[in-house]
N, C-alpha and C. Protein backbone atom coordinates (compact mmCIF):
# COMPACT_ATOMS: atom_id res chain seq x y z
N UNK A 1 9.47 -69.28 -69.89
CA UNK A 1 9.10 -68.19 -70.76
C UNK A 1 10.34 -67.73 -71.51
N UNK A 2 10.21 -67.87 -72.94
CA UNK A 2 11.37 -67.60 -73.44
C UNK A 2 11.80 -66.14 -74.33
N UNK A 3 10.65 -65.06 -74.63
CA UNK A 3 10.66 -63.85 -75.12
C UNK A 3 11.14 -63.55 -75.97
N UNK A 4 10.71 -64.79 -76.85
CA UNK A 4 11.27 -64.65 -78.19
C UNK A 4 9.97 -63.41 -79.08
N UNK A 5 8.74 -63.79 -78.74
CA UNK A 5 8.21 -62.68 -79.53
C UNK A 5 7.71 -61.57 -79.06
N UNK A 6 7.69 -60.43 -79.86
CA UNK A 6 7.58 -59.04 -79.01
C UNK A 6 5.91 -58.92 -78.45
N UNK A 7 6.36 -58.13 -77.09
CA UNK A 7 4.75 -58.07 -76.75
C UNK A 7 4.91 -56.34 -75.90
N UNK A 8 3.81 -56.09 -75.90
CA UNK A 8 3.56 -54.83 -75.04
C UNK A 8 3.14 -55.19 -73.56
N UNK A 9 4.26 -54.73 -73.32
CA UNK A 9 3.86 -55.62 -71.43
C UNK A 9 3.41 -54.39 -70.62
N UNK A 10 2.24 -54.76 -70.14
CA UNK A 10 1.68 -53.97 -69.38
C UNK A 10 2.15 -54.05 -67.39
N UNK A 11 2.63 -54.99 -67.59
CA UNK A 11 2.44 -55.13 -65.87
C UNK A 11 3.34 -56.44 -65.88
N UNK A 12 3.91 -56.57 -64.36
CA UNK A 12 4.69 -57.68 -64.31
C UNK A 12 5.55 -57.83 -62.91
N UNK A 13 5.74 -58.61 -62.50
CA UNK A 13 6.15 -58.83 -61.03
C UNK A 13 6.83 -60.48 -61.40
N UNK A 14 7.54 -60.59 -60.52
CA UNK A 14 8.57 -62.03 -60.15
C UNK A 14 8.07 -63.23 -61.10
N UNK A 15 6.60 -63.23 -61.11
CA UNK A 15 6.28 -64.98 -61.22
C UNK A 15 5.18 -64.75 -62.10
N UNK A 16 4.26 -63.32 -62.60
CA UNK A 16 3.53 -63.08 -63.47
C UNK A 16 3.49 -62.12 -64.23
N UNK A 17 3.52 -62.00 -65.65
CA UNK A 17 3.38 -61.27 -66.49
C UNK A 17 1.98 -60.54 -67.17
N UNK A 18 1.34 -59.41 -67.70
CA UNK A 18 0.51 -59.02 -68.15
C UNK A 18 0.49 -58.13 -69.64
N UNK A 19 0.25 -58.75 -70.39
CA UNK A 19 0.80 -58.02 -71.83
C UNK A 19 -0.86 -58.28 -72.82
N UNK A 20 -0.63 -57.26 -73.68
CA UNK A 20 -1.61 -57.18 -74.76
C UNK A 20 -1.31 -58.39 -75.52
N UNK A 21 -2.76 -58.66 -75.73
CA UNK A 21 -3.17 -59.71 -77.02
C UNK A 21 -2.91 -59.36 -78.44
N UNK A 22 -2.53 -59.93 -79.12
CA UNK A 22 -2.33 -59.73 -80.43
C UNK A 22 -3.66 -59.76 -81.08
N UNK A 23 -4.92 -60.57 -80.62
CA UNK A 23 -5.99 -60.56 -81.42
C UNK A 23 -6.71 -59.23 -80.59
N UNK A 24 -7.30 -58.28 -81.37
CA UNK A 24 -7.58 -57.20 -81.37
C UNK A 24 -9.45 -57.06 -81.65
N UNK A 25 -9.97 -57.91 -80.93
CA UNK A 25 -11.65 -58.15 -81.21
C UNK A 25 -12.63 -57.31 -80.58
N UNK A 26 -11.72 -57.12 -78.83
CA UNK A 26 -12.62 -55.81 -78.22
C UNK A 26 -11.38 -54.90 -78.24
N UNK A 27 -11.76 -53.63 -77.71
CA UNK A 27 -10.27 -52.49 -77.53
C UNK A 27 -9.33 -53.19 -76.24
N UNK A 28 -9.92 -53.69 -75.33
CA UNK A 28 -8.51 -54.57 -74.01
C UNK A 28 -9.04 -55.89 -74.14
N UNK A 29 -7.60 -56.42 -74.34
CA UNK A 29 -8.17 -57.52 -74.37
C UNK A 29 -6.45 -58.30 -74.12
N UNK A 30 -6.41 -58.54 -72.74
CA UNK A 30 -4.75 -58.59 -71.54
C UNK A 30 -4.53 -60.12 -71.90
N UNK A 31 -3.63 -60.71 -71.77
CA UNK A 31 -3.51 -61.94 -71.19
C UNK A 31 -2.78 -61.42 -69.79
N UNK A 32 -3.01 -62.35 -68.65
CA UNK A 32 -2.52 -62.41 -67.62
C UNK A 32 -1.90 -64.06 -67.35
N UNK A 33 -0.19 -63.93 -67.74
CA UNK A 33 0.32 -65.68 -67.08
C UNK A 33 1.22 -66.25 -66.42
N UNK A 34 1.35 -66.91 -65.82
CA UNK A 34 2.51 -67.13 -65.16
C UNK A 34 3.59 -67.63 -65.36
N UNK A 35 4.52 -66.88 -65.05
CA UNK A 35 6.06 -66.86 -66.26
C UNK A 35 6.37 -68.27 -66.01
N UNK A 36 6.16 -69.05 -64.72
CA UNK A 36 6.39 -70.74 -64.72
C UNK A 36 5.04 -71.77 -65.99
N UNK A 37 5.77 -72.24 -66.77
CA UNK A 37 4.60 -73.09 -68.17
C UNK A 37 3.96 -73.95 -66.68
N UNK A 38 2.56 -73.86 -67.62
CA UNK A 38 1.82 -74.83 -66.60
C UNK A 38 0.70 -74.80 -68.03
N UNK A 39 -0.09 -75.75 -67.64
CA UNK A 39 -1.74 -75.87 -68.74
C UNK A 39 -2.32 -75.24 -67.94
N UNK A 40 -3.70 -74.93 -68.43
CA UNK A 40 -4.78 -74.28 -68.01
C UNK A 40 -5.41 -74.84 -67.15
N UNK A 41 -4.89 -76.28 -67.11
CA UNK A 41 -5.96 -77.11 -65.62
C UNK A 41 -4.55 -76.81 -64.60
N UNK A 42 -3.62 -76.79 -65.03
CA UNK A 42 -2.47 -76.99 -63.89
C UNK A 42 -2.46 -75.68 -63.30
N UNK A 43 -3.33 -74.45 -64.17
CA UNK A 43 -3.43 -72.88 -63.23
C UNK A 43 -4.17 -72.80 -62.32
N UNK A 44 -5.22 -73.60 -62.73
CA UNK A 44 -6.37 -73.29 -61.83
C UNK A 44 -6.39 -74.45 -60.92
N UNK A 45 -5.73 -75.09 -60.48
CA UNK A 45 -5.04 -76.18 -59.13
C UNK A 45 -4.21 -75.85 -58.64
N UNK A 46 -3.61 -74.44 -58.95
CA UNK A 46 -2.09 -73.72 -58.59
C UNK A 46 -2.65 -72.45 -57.66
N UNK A 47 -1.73 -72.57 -56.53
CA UNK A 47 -2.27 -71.77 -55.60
C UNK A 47 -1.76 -70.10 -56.01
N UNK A 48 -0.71 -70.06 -57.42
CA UNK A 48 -0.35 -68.70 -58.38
C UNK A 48 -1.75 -68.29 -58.72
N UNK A 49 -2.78 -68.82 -58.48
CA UNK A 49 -4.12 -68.52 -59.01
C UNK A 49 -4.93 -67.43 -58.52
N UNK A 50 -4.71 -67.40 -57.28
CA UNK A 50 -5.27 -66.32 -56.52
C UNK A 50 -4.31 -65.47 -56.51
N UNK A 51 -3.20 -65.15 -57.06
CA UNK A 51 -2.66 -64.16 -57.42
C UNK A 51 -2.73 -63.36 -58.73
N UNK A 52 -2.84 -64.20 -59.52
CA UNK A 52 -3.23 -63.87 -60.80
C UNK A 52 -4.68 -63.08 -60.82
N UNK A 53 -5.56 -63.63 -60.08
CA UNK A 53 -7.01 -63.03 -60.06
C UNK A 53 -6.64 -62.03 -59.61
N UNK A 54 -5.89 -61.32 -58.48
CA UNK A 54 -5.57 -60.09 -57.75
C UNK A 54 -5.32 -59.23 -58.98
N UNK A 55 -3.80 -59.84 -59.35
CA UNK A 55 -3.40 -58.64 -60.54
C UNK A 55 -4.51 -58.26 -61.64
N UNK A 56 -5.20 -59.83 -62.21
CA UNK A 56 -6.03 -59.25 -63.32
C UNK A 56 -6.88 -58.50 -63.12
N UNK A 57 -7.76 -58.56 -61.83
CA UNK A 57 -8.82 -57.27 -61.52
C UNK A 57 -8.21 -56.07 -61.06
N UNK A 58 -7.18 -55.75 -60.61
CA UNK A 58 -6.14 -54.30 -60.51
C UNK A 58 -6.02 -53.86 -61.72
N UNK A 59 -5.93 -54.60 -62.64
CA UNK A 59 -5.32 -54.21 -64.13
C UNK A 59 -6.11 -53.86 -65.03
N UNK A 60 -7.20 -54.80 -64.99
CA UNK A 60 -8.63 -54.88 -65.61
C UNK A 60 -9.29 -53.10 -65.03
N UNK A 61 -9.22 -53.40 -63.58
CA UNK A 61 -10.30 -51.66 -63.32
C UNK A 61 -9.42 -50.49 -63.72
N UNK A 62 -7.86 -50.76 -64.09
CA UNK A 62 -7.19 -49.15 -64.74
C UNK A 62 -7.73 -49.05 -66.21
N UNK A 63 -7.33 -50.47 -67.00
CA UNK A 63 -7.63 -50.61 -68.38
C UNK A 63 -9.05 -50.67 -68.75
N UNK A 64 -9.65 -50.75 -67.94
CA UNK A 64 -11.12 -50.75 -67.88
C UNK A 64 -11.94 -50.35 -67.14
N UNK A 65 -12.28 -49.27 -66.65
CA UNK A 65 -13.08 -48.55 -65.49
C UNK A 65 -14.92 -49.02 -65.92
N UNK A 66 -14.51 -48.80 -67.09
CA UNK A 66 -16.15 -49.12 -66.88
C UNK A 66 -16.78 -50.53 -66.44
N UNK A 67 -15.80 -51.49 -66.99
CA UNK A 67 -16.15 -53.09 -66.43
C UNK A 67 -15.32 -53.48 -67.31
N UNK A 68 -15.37 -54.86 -66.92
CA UNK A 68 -14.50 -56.29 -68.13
C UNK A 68 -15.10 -57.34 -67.63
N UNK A 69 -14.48 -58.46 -68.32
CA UNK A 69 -14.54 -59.97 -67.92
C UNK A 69 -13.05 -60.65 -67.87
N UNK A 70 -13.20 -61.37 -66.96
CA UNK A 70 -11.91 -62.47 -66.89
C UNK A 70 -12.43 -63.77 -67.27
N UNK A 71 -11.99 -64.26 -68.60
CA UNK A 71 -12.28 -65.33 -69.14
C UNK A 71 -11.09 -66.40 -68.97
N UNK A 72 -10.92 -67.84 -69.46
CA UNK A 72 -10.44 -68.38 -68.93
C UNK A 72 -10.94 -69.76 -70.45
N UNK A 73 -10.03 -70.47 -71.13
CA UNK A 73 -10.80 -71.28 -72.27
C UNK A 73 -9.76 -72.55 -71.47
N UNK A 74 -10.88 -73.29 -71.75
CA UNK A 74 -9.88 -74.50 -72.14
C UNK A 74 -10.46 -76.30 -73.58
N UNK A 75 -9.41 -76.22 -73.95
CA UNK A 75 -9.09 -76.64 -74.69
C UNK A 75 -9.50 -75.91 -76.37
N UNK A 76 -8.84 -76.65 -77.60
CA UNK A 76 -9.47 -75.85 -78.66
C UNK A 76 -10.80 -75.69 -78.86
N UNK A 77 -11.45 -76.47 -78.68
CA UNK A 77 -13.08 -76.20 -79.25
C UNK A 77 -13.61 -74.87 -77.94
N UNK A 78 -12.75 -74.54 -77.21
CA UNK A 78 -13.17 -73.63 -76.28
C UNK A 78 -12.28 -72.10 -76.55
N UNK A 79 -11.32 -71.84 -77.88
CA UNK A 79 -10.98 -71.49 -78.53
C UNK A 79 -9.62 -70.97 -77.77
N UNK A 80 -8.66 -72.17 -76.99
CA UNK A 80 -7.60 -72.01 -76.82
C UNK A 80 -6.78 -72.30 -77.22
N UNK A 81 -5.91 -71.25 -77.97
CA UNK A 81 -5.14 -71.59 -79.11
C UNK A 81 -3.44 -71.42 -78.18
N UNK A 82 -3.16 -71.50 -77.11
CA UNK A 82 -1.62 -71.59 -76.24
C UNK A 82 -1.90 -72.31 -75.30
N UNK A 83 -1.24 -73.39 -75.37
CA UNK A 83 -0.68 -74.42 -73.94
C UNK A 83 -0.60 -73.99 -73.03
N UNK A 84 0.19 -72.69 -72.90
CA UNK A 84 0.44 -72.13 -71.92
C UNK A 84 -0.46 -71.04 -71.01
N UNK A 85 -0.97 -71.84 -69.67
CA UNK A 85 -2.30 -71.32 -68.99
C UNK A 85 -2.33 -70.07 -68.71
N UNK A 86 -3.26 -69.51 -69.16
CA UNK A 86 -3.36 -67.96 -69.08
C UNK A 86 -5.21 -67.40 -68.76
N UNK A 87 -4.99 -66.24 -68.33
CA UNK A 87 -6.28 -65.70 -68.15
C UNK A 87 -6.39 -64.50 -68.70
N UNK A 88 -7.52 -64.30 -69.62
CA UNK A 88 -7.87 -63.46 -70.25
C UNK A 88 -8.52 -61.58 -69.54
N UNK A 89 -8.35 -60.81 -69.57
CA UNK A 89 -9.15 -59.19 -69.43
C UNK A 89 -9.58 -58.95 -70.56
N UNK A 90 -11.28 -58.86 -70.77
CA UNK A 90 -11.77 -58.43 -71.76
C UNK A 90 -12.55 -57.58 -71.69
N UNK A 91 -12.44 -55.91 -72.19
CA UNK A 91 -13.09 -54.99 -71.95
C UNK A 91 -12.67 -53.86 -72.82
N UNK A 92 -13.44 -52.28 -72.30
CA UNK A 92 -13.17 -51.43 -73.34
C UNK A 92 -14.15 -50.88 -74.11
N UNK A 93 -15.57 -51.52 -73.97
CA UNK A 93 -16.77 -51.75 -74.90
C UNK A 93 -17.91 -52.30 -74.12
N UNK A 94 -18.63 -51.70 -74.45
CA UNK A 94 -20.00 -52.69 -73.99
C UNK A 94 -20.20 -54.29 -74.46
N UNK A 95 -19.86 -55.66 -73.63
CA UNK A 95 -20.27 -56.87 -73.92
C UNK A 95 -21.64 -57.21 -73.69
N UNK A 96 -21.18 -57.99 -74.46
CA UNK A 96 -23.11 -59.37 -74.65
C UNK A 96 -24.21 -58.25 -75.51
N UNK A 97 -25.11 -59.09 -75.53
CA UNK A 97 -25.94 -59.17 -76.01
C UNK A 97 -26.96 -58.17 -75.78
N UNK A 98 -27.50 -58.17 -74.19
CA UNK A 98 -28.38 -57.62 -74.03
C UNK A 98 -27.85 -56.24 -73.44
N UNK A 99 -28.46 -55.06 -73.85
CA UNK A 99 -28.47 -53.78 -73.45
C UNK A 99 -29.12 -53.58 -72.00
N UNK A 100 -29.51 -54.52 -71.45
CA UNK A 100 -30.98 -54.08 -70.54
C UNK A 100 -29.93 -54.73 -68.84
N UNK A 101 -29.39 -55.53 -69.47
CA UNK A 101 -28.32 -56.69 -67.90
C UNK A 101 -27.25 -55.70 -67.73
């Protein structure tokens, strides 16, 4: 991780970082990653994984009391635009579709 560009870091410990997204689509919307580069298949075979889930739902229920989602893309047509494996907090707003679920 080299910190070359500025971010608003929300949270952060030894081996994972938590900072705001630059794309601004719902009101939270976190990346959660691990300061060691890995791909998105190499996170989720990485035993940093179940740590990451810890922090993102700690982080997710301050920044989001009412609910979120932890999303997770992989590859571009799944609209992952960084190599570098990360997991998404998306909340702030009522998601989907249906009003009634």
């Amino acid at each position: 991780m080299t910190g070359r560009e500025p971010a608003e870091i929300i949270y952060e410990e030894e081996d994972i970082l938590v900072f705001r997204n630059l794309l601004r689509w719902v009101p939270v919307m976190l990346l959660v990653i691990p300061k060691a580069h890995m791909s998105q298949a190499q996170l989720w075979s990485d035993p940093i994984l179940a740590k990451i889930g810890r922090v993102a739902v700690d982080v997710g229920a301050v920044h989001c009391p009412e609910g979120f989602r932890l999303l997770s893309n992989f590859g571009w047509h799944a609209m992952q635009s960084q190599p570098h494996g990360h997991l998404h907090i998306v909340g702030g707003t009522r998601l989907g579709r249906y009003a009634s679920g």
